[in-house]
N, C-alpha and C. Protein backbone atom coordinates (compact mmCIF):
# COMPACT_ATOMS: atom_id res chain seq x y z
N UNK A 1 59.60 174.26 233.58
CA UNK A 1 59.86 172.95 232.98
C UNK A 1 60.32 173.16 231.53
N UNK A 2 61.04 172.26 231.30
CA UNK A 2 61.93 172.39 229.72
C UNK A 2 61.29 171.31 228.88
N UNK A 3 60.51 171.63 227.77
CA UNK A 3 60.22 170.44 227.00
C UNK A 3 61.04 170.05 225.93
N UNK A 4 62.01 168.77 226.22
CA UNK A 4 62.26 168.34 225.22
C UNK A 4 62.21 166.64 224.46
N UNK A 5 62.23 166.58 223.31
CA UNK A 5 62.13 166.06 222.36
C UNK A 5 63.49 164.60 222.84
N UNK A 6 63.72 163.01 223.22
CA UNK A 6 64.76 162.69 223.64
C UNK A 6 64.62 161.62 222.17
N UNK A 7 65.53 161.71 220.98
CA UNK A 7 65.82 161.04 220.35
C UNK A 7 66.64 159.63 221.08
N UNK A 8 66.17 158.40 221.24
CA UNK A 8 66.94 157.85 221.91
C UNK A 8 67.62 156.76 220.89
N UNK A 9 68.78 156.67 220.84
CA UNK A 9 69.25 155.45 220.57
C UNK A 9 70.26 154.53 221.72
N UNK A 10 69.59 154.20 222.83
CA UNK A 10 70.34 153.19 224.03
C UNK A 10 70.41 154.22 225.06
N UNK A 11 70.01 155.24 225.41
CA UNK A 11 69.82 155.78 226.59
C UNK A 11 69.86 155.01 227.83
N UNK A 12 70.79 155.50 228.89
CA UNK A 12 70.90 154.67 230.12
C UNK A 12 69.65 155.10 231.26
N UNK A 13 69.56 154.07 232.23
CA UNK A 13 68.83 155.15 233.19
C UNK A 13 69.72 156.54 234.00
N UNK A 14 70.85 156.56 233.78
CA UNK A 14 71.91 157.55 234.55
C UNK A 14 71.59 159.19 233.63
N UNK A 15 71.19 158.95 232.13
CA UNK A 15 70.81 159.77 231.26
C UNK A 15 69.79 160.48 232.01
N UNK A 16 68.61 159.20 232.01
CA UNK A 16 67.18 160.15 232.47
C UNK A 16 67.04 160.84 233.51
N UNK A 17 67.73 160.07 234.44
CA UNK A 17 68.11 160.85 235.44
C UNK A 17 68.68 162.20 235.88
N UNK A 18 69.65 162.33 235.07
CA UNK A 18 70.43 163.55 235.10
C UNK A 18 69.43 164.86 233.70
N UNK A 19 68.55 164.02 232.64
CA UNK A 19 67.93 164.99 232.78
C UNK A 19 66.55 165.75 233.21
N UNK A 20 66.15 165.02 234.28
CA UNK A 20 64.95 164.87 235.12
C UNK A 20 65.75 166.19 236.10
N UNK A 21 66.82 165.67 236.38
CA UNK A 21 67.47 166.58 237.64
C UNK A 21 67.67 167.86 236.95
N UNK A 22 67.75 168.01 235.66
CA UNK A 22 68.22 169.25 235.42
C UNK A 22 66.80 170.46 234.92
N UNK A 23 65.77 169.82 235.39
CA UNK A 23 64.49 170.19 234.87
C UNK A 23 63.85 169.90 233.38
N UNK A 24 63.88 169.13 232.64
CA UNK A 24 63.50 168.44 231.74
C UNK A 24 62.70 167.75 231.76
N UNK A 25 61.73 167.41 230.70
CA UNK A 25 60.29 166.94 230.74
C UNK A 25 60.51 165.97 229.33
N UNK A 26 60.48 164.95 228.98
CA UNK A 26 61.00 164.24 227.94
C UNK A 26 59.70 163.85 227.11
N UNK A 27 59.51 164.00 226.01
CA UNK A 27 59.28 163.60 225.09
C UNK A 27 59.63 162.54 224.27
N UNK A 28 59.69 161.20 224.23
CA UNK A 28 60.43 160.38 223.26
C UNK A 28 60.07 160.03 222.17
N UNK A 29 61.12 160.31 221.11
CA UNK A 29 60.91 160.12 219.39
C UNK A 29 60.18 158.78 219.47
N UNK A 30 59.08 158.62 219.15
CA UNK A 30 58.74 157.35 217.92
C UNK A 30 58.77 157.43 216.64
N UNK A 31 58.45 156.81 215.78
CA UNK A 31 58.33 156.84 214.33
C UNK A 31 58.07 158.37 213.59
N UNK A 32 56.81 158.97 214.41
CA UNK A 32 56.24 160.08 213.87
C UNK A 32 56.18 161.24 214.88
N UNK A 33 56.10 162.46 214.74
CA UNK A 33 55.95 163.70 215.33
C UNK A 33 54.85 164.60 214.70
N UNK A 34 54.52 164.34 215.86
CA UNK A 34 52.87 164.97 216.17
C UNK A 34 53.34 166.40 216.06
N UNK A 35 52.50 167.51 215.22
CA UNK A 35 53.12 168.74 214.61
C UNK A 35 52.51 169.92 215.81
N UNK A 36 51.61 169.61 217.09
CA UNK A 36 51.27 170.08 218.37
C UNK A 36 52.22 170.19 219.21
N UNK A 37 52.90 168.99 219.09
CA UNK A 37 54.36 168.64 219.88
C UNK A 37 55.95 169.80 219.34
N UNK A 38 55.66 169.89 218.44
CA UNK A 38 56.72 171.29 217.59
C UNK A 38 56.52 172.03 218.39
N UNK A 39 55.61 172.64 218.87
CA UNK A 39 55.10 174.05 219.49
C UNK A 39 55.85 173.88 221.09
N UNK A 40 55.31 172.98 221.57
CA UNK A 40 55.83 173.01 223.05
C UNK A 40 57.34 172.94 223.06
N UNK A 41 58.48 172.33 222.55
CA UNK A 41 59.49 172.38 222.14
C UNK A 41 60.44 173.11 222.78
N UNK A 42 61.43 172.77 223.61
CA UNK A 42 62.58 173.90 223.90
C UNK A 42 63.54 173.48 223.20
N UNK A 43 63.79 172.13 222.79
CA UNK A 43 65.02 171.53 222.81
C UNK A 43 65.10 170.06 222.13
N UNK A 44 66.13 169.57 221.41
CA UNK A 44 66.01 168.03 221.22
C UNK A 44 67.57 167.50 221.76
N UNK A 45 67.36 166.42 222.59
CA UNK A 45 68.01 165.65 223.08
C UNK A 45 68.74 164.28 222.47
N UNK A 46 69.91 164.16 221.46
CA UNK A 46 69.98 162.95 221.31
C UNK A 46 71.24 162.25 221.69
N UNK A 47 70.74 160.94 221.82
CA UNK A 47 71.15 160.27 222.92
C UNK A 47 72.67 159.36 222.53
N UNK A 48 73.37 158.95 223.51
CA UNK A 48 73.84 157.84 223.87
C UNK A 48 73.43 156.91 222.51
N UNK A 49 74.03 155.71 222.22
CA UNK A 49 73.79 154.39 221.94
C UNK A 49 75.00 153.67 221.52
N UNK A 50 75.22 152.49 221.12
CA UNK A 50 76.02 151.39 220.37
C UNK A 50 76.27 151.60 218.89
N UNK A 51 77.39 151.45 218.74
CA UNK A 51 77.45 150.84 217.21
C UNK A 51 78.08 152.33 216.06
N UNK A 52 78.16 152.04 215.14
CA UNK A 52 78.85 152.50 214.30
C UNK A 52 77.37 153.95 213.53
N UNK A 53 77.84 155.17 214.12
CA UNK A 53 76.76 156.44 213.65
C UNK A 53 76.07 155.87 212.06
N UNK A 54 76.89 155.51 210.94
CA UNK A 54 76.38 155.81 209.68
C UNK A 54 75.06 154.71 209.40
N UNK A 55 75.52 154.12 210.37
CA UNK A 55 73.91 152.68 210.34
C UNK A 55 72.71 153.32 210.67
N UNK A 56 73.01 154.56 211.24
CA UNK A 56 71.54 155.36 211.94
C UNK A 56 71.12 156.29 211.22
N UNK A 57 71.39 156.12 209.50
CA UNK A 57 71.07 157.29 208.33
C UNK A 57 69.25 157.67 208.27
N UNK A 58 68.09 156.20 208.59
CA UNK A 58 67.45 156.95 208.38
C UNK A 58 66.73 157.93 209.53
N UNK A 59 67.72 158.42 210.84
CA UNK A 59 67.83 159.47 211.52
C UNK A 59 68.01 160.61 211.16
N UNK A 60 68.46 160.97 210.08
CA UNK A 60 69.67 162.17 209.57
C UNK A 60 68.72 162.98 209.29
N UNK A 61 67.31 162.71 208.71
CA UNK A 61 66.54 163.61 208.00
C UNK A 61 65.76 164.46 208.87
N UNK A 62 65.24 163.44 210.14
CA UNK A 62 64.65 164.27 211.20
C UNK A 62 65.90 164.91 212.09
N UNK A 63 66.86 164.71 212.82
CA UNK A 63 67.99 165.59 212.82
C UNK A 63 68.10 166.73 212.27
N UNK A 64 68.07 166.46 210.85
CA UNK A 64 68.38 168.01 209.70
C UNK A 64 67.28 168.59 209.67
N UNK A 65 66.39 168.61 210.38
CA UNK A 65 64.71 169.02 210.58
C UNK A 65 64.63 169.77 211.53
N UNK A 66 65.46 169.63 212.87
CA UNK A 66 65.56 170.38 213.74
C UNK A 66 66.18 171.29 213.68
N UNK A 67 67.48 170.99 212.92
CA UNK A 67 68.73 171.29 212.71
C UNK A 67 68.27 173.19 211.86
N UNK A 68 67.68 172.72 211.21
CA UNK A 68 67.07 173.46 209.75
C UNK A 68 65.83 174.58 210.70
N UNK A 69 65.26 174.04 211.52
CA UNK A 69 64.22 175.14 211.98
C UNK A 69 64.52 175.85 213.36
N UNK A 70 66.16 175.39 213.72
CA UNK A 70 66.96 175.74 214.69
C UNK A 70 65.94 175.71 215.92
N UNK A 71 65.57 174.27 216.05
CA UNK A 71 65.29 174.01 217.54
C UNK A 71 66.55 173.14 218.48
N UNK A 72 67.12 174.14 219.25
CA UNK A 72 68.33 173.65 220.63
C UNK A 72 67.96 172.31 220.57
N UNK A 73 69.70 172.36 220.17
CA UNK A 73 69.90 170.62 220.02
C UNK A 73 71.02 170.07 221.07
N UNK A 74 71.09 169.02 221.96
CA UNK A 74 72.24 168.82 222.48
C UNK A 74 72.41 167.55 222.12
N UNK A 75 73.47 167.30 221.91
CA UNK A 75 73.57 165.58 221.55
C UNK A 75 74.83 164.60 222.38
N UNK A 76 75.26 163.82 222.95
CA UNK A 76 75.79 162.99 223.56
C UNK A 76 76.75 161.81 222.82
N UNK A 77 78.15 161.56 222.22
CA UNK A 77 78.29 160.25 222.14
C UNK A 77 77.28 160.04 220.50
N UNK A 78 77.09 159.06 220.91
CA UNK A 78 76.98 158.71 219.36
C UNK A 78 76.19 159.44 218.67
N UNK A 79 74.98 160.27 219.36
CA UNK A 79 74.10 161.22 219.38
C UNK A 79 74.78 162.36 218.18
N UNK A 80 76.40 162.47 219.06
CA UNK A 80 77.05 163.67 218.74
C UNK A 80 78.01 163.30 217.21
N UNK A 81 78.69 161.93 217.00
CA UNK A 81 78.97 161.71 216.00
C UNK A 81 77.61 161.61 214.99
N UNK A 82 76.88 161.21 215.25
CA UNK A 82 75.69 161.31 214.17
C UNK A 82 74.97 163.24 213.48
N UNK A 83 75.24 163.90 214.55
CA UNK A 83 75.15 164.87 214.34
C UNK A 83 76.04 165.56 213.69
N UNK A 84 77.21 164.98 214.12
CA UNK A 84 79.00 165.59 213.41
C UNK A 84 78.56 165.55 211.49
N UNK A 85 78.50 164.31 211.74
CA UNK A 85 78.53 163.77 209.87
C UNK A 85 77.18 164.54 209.50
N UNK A 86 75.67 165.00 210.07
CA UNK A 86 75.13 165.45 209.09
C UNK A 86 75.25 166.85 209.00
N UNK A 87 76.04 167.37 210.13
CA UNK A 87 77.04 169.06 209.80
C UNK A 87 78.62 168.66 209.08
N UNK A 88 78.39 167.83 208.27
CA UNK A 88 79.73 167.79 207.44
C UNK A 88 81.30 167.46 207.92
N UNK A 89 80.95 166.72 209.24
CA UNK A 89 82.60 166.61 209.53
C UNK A 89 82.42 165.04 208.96
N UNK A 90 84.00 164.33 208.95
CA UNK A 90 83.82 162.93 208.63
C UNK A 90 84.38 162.30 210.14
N UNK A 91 83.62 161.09 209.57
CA UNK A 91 83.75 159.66 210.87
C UNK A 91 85.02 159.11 210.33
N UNK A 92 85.41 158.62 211.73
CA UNK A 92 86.62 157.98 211.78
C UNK A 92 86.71 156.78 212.43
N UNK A 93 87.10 155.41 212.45
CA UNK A 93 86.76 154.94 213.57
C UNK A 93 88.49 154.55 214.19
N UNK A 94 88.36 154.86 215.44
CA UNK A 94 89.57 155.13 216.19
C UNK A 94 90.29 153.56 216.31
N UNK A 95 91.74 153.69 216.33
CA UNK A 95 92.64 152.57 216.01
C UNK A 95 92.50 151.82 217.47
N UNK A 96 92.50 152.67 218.93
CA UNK A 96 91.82 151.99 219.99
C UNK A 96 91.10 153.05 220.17
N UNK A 97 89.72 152.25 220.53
CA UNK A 97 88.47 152.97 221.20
C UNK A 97 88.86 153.76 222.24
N UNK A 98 87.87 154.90 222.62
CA UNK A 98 87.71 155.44 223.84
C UNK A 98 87.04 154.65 225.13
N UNK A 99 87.45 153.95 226.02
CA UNK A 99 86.59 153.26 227.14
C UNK A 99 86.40 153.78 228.11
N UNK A 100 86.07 153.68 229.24
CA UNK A 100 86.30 153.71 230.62
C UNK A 100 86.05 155.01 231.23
N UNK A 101 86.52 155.28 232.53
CA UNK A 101 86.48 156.67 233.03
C UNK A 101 87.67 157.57 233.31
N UNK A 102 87.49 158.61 233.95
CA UNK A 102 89.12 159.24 234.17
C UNK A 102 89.68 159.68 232.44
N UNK A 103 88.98 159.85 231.69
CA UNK A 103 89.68 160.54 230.47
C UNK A 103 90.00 161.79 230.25
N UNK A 104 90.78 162.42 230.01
CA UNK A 104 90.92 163.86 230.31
C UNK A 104 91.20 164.48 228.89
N UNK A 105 89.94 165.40 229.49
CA UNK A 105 89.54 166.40 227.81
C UNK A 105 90.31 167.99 228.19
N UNK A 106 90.59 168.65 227.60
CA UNK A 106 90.88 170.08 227.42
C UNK A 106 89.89 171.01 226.97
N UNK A 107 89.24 171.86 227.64
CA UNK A 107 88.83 173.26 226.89
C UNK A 107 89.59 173.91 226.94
N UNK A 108 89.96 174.27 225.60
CA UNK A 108 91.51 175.59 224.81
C UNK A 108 91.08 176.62 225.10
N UNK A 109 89.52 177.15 224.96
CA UNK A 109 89.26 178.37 225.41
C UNK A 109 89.67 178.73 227.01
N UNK A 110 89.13 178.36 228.07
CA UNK A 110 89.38 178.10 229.24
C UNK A 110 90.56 177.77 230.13
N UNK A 111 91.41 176.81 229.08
CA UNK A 111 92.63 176.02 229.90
C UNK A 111 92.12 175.64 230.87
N UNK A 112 90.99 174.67 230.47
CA UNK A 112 90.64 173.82 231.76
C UNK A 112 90.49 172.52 231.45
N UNK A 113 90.61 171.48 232.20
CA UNK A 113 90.69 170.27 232.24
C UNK A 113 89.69 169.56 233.03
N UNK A 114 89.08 168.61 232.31
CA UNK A 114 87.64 168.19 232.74
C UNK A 114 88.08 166.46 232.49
N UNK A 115 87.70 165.52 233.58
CA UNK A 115 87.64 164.10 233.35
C UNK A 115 85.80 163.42 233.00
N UNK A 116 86.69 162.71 232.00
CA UNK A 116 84.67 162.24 231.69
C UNK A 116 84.88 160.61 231.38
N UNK A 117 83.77 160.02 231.47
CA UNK A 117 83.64 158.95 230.96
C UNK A 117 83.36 158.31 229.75
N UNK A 118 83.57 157.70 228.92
CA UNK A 118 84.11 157.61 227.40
C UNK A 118 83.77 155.87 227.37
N UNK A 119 83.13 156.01 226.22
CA UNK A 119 82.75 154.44 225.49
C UNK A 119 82.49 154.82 224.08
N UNK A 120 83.62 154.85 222.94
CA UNK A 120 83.29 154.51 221.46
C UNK A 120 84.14 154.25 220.75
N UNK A 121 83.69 154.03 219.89
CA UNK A 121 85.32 153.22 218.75
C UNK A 121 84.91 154.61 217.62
N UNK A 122 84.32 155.29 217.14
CA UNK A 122 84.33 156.11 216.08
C UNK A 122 84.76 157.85 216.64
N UNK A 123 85.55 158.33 215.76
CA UNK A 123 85.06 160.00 216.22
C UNK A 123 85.11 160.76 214.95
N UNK A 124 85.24 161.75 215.10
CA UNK A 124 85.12 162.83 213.82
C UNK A 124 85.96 163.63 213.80
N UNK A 125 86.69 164.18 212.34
CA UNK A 125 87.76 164.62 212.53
C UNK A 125 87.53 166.50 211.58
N UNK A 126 88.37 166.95 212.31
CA UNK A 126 87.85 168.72 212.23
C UNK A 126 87.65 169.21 210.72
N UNK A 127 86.91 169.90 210.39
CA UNK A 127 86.11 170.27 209.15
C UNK A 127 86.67 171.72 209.07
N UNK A 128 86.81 172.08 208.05
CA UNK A 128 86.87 173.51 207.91
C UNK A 128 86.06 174.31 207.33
N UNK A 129 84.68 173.76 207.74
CA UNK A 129 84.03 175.34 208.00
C UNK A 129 83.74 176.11 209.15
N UNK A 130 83.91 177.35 208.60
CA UNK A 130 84.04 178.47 209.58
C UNK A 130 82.70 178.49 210.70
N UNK A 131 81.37 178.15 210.61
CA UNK A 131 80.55 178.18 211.36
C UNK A 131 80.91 177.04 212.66
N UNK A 132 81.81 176.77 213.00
CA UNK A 132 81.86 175.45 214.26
C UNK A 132 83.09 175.65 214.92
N UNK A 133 83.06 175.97 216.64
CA UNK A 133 83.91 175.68 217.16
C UNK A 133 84.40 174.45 217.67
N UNK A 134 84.95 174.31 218.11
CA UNK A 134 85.67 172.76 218.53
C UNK A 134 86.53 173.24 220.23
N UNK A 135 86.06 173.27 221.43
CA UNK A 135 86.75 174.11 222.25
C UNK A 135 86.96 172.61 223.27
N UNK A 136 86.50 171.51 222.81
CA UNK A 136 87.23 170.34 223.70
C UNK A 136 88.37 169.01 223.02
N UNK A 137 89.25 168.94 223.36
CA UNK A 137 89.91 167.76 222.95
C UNK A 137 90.54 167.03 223.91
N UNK A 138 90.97 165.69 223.59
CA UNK A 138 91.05 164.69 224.47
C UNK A 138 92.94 164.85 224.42
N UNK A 139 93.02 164.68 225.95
CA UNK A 139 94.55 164.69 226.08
C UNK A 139 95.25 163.80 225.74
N UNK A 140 94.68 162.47 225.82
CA UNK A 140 95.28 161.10 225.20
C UNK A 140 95.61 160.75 223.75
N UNK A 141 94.89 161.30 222.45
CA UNK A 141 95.26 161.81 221.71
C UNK A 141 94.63 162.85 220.60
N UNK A 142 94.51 163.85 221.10
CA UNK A 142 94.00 164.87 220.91
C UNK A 142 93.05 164.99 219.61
N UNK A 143 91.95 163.86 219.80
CA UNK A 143 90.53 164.11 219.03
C UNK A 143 89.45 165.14 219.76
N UNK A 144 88.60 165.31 218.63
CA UNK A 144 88.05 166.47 218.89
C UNK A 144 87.15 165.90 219.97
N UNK A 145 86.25 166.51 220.71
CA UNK A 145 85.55 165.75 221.82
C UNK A 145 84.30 166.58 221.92
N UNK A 146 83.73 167.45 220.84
CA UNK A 146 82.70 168.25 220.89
C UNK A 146 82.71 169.12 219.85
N UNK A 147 81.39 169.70 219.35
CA UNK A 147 81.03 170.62 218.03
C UNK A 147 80.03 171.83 218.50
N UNK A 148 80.78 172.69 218.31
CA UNK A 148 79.71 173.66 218.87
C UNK A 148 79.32 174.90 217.75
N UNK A 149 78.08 175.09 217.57
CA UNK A 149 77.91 175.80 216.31
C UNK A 149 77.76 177.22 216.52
N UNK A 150 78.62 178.07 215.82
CA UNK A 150 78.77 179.17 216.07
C UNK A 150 76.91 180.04 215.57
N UNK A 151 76.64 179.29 214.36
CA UNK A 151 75.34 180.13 213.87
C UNK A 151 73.56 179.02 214.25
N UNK A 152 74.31 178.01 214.61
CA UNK A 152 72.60 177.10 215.14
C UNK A 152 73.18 176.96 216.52
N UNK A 153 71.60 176.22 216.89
CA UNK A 153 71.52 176.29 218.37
C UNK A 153 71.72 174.99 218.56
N UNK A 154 73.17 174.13 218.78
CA UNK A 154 73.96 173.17 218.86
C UNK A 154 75.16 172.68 219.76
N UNK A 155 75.10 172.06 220.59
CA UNK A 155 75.79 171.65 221.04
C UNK A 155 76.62 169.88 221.14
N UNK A 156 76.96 169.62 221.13
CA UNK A 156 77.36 168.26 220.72
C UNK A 156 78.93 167.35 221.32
N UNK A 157 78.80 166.35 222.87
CA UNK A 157 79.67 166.48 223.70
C UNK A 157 79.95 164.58 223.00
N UNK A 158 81.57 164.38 223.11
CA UNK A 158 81.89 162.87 222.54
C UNK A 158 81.69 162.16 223.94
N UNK A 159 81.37 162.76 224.76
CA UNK A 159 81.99 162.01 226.59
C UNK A 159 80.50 161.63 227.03
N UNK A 160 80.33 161.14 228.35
CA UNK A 160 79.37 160.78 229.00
C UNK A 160 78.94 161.17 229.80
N UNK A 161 78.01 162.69 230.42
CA UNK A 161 77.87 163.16 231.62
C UNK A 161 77.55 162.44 232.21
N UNK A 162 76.80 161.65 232.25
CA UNK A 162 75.74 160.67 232.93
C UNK A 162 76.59 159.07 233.52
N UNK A 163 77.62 159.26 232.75
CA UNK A 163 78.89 158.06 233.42
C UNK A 163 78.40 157.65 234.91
N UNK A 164 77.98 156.58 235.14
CA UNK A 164 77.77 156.32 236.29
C UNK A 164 78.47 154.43 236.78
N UNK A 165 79.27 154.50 237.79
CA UNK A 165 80.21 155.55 238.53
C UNK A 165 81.75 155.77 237.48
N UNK A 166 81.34 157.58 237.61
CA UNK A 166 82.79 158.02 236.89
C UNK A 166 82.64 159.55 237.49
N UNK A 167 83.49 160.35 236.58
CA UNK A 167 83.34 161.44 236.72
C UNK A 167 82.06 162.34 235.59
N UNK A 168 81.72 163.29 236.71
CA UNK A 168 80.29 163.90 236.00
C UNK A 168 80.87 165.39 236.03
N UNK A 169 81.87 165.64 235.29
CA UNK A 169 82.28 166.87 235.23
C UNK A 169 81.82 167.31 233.40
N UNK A 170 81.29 166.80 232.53
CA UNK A 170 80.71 166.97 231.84
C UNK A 170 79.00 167.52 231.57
N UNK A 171 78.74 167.59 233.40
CA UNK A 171 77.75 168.12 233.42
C UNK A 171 77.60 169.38 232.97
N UNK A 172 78.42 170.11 232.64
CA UNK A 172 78.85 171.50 232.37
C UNK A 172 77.87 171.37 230.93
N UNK A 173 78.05 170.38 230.04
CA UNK A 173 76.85 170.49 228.80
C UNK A 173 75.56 170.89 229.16
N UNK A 174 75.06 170.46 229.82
CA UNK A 174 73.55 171.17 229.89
C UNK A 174 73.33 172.69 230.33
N UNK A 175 74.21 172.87 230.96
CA UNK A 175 74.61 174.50 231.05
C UNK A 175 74.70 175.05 229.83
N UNK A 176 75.89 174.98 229.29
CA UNK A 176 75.58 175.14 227.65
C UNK A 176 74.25 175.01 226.94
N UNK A 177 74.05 174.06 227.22
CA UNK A 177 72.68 173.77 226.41
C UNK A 177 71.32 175.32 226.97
N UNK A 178 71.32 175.00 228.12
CA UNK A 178 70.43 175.94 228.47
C UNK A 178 70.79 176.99 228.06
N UNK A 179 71.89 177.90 228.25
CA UNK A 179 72.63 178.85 227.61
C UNK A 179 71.93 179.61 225.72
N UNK A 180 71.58 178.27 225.39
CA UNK A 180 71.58 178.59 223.70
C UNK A 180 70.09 178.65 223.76
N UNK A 181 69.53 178.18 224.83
CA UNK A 181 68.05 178.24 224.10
C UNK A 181 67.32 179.00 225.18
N UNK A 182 67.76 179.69 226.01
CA UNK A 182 67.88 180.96 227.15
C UNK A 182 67.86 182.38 226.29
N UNK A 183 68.48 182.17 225.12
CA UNK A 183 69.17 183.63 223.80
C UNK A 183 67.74 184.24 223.40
């Protein structure tokens, strides 16, 4: 069993689901963190939600907490723009939103092509520091669609595995995820 930590901001039931299925044991953020709860720890999960990342600042500090004692982080969607801005990339908010399903992302490493499901009006636009790859972008117009940290244990997807009904070819993140905290 994988214990992790599920920061939620609007988590669907298609979320819990998929990470129940993937062996995950959830924990959910309230206000405070019980310092017993650190120990059991594989991983922090944050989530899905609505609305514009920079409204969710007083998040950033517990974020940069995990971030900082490099406990495996995966983040989702707004999860992942909130995470973008407190690793230094900037928010953008897109001229038309991302909606619907059938969106087609690129991994450059791979040359592979993955369809996901997509709901946001903001994204983040590429940073130049050297610690972060960027190995997904969207074919429609080629924003970044993920942050992956070359020196923390980070992962961070703009799409929706959990899209329900869409395509769940973004399930490939939790692979990743397990991957970093497997090391």
């Amino acid at each position: 069993m994988i214990n992790i930590l599920l920061i939620n901001f609007g988590c669907k039931l298609g979320m819990f689901k998929l990470l129940i299925k993937n062996n995950y044991f959830i924990y959910e953020f309230k206000q405070k963190i019980n310092i017993f709860l650190l120990f059991k720890l594989n991983g922090v999960f944050i989530s899905n939600g609505p609305g514009n990342p920079k409204k969710y600042i007083k998040y950033f500090n517990i974020i940069l907490f995990f971030i900082y004692i490099k406990i495996p982080i995966l983040s989702i969607c707004l999860g992942h723009q909130i995470t973008s801005i407190i690793n230094m990339f900037e928010i953008f908010k897109l001229k038309n939103g991302h909606h619907g399903i059938n969106h087609p992302i690129c991994n450059i490493n791979k040359k592979q092509i993955y369809l996901t499901s997509q709901n946001h009006n903001f994204n983040i636009k590429k940073n130049n520091y050297f610690n972060y790859a960027n190995l997904f972008f969207s074919l429609f117009d080629k924003t970044l669609q993920n942050i992956n940290s070359e020196i923390q244990p980070l992962i961070c997807f703009q799409g929706h595995p959990e899209g329900c009904p869409g395509p769940n070819d973004l399930v490939i993140a939790f692979k990743y995820y397990k991957n970093i905290y497997e090391k």
